[in-house]
PDB file of N, CA and C in Angstrom:
ATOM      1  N   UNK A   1      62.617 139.620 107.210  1.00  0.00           N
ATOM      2  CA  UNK A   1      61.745 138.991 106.235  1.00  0.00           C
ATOM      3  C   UNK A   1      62.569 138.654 104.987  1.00  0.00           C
ATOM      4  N   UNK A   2      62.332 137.362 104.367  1.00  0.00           N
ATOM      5  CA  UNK A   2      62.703 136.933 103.289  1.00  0.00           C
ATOM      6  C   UNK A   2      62.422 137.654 101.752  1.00  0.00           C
ATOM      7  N   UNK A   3      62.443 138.041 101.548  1.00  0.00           N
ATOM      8  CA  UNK A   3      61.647 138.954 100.276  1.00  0.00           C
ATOM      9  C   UNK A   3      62.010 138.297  98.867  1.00  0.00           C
ATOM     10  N   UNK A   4      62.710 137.270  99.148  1.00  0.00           N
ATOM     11  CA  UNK A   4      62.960 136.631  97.491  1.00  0.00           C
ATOM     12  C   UNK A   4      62.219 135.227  97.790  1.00  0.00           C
ATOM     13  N   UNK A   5      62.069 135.005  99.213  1.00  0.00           N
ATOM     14  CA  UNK A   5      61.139 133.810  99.420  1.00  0.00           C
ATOM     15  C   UNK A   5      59.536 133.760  99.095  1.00  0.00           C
ATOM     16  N   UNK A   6      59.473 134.950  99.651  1.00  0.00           N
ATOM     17  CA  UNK A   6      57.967 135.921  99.645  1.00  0.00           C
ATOM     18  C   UNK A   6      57.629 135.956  98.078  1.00  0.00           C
ATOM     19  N   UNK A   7      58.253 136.267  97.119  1.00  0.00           N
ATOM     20  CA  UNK A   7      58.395 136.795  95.853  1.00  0.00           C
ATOM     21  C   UNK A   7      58.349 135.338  95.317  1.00  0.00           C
ATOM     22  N   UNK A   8      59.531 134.437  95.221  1.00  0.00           N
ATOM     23  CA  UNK A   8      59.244 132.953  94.992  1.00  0.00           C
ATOM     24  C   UNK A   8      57.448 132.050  95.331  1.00  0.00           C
ATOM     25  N   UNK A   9      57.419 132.196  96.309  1.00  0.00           N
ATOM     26  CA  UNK A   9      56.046 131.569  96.715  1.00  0.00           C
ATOM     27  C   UNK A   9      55.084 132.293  96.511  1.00  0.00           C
ATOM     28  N   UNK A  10      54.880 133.644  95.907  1.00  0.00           N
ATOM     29  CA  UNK A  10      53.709 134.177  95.411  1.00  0.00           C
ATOM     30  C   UNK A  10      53.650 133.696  94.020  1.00  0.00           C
ATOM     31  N   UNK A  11      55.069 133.521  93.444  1.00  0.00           N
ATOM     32  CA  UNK A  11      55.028 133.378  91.953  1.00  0.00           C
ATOM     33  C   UNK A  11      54.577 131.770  91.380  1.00  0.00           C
ATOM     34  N   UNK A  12      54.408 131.130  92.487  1.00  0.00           N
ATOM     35  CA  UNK A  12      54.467 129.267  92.825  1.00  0.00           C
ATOM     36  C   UNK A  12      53.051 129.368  92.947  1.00  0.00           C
ATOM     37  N   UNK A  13      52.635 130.151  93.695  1.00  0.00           N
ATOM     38  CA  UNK A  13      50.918 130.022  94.193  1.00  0.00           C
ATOM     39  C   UNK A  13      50.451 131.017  92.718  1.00  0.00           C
ATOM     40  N   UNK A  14      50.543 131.761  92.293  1.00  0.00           N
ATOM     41  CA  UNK A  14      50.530 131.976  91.040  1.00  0.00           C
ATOM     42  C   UNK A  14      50.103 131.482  90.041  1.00  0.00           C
ATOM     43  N   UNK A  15      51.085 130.776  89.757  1.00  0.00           N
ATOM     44  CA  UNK A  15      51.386 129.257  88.718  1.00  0.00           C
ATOM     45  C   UNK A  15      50.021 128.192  88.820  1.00  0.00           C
ATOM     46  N   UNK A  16      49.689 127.881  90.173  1.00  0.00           N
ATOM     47  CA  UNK A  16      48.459 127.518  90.488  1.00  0.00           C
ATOM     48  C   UNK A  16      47.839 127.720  90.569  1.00  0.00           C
ATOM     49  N   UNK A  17      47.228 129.492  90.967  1.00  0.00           N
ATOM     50  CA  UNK A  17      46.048 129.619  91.146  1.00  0.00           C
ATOM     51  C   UNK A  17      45.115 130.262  89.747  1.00  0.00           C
ATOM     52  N   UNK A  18      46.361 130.418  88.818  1.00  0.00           N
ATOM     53  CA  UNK A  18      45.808 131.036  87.311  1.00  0.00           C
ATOM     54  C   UNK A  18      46.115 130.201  86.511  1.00  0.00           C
ATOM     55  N   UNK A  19      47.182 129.016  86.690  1.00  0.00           N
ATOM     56  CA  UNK A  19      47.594 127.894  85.408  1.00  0.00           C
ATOM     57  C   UNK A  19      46.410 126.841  85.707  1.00  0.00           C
ATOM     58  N   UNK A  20      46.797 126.381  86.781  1.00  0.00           N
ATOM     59  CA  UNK A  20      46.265 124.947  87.416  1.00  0.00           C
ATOM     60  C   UNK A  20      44.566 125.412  87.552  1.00  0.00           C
ATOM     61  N   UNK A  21      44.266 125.990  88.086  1.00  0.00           N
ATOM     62  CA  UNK A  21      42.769 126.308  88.290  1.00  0.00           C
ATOM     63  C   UNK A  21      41.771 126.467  87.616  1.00  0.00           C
ATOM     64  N   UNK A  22      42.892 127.261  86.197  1.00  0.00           N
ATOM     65  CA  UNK A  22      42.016 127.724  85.112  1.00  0.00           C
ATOM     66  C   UNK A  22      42.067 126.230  84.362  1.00  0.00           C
ATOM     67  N   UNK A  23      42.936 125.530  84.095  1.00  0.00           N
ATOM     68  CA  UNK A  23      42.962 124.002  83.876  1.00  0.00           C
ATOM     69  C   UNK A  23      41.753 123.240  84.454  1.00  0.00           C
ATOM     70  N   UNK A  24      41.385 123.125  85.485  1.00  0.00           N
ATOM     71  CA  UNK A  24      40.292 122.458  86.157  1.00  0.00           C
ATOM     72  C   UNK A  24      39.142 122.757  85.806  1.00  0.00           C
ATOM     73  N   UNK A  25      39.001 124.144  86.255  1.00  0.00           N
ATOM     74  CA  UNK A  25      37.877 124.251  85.260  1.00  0.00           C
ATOM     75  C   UNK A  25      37.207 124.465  84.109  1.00  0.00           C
ATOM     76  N   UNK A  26      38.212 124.626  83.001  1.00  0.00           N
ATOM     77  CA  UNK A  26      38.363 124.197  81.787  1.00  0.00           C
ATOM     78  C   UNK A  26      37.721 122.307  81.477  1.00  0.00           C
ATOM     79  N   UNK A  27      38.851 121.584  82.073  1.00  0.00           N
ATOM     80  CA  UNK A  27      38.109 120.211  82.107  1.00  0.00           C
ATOM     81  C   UNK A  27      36.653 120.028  82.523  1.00  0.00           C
ATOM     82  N   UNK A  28      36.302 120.453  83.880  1.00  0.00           N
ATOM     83  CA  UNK A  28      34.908 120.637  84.370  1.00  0.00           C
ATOM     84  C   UNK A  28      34.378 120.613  83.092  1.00  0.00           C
ATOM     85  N   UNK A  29      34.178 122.213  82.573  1.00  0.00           N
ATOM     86  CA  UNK A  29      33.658 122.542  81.591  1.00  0.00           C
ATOM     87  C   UNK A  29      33.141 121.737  80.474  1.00  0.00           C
ATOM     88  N   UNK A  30      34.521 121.092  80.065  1.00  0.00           N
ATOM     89  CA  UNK A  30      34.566 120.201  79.248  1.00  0.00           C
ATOM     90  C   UNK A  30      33.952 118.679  79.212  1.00  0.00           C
ATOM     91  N   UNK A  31      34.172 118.185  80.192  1.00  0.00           N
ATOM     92  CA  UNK A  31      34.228 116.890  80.954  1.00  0.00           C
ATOM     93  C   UNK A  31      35.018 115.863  80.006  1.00  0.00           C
ATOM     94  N   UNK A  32      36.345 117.048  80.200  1.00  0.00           N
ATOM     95  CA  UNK A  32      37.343 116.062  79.406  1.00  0.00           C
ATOM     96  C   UNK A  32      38.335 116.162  79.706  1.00  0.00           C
ATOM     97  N   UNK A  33      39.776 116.135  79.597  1.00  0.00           N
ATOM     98  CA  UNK A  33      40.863 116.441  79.678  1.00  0.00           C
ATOM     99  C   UNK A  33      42.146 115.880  78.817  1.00  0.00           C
ATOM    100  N   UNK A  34      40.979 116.351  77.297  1.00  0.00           N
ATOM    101  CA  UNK A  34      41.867 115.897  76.083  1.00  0.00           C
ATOM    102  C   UNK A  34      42.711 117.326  75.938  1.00  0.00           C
ATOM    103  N   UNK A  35      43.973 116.686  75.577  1.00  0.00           N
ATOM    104  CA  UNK A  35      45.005 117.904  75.236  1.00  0.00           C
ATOM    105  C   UNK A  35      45.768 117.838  76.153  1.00  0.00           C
ATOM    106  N   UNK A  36      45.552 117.138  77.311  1.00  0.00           N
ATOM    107  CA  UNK A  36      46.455 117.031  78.377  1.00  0.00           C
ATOM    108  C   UNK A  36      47.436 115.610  78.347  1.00  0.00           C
ATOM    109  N   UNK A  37      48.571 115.959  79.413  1.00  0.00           N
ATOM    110  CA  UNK A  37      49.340 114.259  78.928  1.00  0.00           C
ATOM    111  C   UNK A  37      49.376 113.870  80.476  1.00  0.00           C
ATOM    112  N   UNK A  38      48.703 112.622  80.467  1.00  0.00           N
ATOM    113  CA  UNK A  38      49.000 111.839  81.917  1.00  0.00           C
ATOM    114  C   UNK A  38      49.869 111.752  82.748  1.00  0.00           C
ATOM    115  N   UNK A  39      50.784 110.769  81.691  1.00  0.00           N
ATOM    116  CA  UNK A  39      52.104 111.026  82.285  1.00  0.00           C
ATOM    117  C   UNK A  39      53.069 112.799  82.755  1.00  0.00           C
ATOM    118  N   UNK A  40      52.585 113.632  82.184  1.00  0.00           N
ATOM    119  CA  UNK A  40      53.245 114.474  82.232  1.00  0.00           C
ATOM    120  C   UNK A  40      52.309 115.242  83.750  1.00  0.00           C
ATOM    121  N   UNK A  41      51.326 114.932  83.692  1.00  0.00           N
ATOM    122  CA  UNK A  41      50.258 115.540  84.899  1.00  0.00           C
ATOM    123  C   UNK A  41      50.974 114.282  86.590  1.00  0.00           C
ATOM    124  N   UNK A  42      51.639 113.338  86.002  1.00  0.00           N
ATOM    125  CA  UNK A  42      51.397 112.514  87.171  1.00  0.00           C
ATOM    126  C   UNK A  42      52.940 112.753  87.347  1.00  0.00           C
ATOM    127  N   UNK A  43      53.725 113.031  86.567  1.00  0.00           N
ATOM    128  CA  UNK A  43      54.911 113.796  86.855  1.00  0.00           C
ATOM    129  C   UNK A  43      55.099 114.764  87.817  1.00  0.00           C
ATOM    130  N   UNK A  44      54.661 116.002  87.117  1.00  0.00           N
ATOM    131  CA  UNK A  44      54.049 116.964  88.352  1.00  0.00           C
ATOM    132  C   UNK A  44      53.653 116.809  89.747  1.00  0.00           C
ATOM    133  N   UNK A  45      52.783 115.914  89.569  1.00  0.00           N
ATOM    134  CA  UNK A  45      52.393 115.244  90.977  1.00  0.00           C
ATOM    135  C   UNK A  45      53.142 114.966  91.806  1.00  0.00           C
ATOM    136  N   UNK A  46      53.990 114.457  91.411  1.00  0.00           N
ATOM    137  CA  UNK A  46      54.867 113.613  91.905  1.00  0.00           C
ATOM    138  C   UNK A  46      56.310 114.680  92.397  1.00  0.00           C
ATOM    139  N   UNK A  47      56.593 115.303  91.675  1.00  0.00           N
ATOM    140  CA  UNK A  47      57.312 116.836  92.122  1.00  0.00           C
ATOM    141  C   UNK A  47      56.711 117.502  93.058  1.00  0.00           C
ATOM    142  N   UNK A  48      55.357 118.264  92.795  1.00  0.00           N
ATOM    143  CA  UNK A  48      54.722 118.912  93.772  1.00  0.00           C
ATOM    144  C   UNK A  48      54.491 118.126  94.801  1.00  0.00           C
ATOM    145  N   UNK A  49      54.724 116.668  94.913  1.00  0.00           N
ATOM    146  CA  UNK A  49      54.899 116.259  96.505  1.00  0.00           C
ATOM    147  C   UNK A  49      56.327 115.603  97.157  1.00  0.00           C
ATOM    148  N   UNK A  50      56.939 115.634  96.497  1.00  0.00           N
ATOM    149  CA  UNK A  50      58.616 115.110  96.420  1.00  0.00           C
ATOM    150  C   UNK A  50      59.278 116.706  97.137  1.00  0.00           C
ATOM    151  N   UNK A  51      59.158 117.970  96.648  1.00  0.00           N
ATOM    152  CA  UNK A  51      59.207 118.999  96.946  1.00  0.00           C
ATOM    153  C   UNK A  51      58.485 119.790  98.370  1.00  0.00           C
ATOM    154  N   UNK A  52      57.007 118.957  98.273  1.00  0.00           N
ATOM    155  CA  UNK A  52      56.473 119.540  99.591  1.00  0.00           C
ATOM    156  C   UNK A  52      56.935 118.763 100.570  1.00  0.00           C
ATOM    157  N   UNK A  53      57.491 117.419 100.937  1.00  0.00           N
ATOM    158  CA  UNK A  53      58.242 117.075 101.445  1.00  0.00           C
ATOM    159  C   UNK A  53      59.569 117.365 102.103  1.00  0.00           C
ATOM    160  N   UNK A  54      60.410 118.119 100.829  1.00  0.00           N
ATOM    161  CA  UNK A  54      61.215 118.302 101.346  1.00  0.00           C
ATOM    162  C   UNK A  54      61.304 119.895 102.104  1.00  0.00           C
ATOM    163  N   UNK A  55      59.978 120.452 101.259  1.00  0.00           N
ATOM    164  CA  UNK A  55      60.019 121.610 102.268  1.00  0.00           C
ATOM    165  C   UNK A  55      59.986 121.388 103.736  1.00  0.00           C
ATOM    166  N   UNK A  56      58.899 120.821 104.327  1.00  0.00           N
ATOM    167  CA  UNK A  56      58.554 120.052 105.264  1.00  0.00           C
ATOM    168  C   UNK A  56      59.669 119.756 106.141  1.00  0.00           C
ATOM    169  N   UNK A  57      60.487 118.733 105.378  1.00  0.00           N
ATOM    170  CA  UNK A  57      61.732 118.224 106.359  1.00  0.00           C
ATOM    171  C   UNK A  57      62.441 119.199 106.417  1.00  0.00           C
ATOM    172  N   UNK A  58      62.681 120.381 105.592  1.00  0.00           N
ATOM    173  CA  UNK A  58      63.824 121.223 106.258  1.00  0.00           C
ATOM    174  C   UNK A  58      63.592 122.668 107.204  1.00  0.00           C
ATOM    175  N   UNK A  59      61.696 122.373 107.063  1.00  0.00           N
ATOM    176  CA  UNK A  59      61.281 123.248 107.519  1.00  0.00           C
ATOM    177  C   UNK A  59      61.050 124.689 107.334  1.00  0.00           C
ATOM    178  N   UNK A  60      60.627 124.633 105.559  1.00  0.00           N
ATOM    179  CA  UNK A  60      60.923 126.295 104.885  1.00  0.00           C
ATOM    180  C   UNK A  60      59.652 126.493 104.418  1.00  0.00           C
ATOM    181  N   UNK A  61      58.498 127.312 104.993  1.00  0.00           N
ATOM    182  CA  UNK A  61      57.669 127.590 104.389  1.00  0.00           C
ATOM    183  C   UNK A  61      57.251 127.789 103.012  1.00  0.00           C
ATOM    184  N   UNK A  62      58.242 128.064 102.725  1.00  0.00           N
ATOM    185  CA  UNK A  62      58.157 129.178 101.657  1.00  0.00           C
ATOM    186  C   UNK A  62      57.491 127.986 100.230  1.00  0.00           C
ATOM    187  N   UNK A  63      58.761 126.858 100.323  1.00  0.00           N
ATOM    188  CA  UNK A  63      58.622 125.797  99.948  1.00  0.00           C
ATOM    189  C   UNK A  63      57.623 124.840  99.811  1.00  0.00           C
ATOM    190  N   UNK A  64      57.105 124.306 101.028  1.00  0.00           N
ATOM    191  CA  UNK A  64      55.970 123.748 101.248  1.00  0.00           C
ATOM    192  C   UNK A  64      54.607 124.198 100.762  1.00  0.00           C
ATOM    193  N   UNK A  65      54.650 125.517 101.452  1.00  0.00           N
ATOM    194  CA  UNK A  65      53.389 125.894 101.143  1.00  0.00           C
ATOM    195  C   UNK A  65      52.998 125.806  99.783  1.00  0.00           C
ATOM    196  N   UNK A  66      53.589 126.550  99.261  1.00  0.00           N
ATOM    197  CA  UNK A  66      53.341 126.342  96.991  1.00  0.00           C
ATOM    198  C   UNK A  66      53.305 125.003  96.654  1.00  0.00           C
ATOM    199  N   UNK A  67      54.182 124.408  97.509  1.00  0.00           N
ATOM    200  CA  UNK A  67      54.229 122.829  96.707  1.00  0.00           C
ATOM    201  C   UNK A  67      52.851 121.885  96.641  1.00  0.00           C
ATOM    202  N   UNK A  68      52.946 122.455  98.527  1.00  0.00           N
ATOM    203  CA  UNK A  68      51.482 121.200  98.515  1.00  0.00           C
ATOM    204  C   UNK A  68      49.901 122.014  97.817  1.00  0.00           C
ATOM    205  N   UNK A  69      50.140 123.111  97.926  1.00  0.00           N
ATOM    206  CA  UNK A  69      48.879 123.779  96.849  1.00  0.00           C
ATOM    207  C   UNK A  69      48.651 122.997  95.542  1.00  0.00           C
ATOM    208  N   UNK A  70      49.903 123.346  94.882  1.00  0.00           N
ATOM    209  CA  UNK A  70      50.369 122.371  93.734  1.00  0.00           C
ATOM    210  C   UNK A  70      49.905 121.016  93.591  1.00  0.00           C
ATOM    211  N   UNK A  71      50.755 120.538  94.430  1.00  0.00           N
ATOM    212  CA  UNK A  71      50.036 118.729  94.711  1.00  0.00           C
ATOM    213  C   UNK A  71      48.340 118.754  94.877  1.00  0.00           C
ATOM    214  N   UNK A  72      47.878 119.571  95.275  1.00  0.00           N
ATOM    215  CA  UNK A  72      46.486 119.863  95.225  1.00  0.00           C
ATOM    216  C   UNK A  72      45.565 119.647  94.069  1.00  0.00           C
ATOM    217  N   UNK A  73      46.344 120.714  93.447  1.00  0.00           N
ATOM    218  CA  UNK A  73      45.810 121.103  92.327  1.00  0.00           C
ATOM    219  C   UNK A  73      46.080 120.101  91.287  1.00  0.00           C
ATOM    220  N   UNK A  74      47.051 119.566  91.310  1.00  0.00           N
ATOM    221  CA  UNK A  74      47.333 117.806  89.995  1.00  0.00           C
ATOM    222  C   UNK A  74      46.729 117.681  90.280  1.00  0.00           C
ATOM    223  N   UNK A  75      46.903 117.144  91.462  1.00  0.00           N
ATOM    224  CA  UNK A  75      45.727 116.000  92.078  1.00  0.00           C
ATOM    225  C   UNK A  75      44.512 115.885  92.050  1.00  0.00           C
ATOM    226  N   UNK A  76      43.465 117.055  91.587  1.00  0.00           N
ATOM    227  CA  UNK A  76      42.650 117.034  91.558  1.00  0.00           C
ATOM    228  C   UNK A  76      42.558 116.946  89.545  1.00  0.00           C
ATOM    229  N   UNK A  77      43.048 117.335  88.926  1.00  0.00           N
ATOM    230  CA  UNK A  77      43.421 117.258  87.239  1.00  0.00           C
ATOM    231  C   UNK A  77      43.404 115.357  87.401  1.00  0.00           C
ATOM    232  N   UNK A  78      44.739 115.235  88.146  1.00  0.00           N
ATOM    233  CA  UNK A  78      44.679 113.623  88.376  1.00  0.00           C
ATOM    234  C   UNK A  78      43.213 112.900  88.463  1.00  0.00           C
ATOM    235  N   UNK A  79      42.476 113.340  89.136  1.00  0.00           N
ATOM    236  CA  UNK A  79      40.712 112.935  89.708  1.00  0.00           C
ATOM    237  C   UNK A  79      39.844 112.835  88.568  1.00  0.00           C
ATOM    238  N   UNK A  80      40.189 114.062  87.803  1.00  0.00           N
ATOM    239  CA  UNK A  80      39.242 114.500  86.489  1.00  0.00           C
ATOM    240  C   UNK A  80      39.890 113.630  85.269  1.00  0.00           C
ATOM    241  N   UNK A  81      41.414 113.044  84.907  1.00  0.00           N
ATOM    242  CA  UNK A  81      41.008 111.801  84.281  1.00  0.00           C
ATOM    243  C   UNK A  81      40.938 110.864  84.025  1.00  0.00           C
ATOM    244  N   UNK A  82      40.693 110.654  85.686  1.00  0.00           N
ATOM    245  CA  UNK A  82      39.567 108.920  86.102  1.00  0.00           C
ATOM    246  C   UNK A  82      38.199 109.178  85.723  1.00  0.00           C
ATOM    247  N   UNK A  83      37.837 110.727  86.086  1.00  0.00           N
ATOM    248  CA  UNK A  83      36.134 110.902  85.840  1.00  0.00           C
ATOM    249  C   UNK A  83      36.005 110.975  85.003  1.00  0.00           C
ATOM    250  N   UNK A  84      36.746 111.734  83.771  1.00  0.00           N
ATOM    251  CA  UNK A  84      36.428 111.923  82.309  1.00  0.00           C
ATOM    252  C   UNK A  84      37.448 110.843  81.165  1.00  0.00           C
ATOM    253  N   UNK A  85      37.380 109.947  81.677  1.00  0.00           N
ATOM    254  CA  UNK A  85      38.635 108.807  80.983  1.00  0.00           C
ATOM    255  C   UNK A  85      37.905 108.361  79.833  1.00  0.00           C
ATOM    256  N   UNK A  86      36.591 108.348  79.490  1.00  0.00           N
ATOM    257  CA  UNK A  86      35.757 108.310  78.053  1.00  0.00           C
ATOM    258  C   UNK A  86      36.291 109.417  77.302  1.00  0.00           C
ATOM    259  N   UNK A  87      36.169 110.870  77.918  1.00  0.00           N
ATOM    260  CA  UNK A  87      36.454 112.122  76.941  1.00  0.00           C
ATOM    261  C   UNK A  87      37.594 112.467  76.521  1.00  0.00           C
ATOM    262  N   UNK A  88      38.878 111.260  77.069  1.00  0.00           N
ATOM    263  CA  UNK A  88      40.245 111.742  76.746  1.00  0.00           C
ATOM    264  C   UNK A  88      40.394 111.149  75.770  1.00  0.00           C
ATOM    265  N   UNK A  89      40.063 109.812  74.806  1.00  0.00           N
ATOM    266  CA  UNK A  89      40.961 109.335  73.718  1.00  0.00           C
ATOM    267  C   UNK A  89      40.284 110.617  72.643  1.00  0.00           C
TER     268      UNK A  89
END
């Protein structure tokens, strides 16, 4: 067993399931997603799937799995501001 992989991808799913989540539903809440930067959210995006990719192609769990959670989780921030695009200026 990998144990720094294990340790890496808990700390990745982590990152998402207490940064990113609590983010979402914060906006929910809000029905806004002022304070946030687009570009910097579609950045991310764009990592968390550039990355789950390459987990993918080389075939490393460890990798993938956190990433595409990740890509998930923008992606859905991404969703919220098309829906709340009045509450952001």
């Amino acid at each position: 067993m990998d144990y720094y992989g294990v340790l890496a991808n808990v700390a990745s799913l982590l990152v998402v399931a207490l940064g990113l989540v609590s983010q979402i539903t914060l906006n929910f809440r809000r029905k806004s997603c002022k304070g946030l930067s687009l570009p910097m959210m579609g950045t991310c995006a764009l990592a968390y799937l550039l990355w789950g990719i390459y987990g993918w192609h080389i075939h490393d769990w460890y990798v993938t799995t956190a990433q595409v959670v990740g890509f998930v989780a923008i992606s859905i921030i991404l969703l919220q501001f098309w829906l709340y695009r009045s509450g952001t200026k």
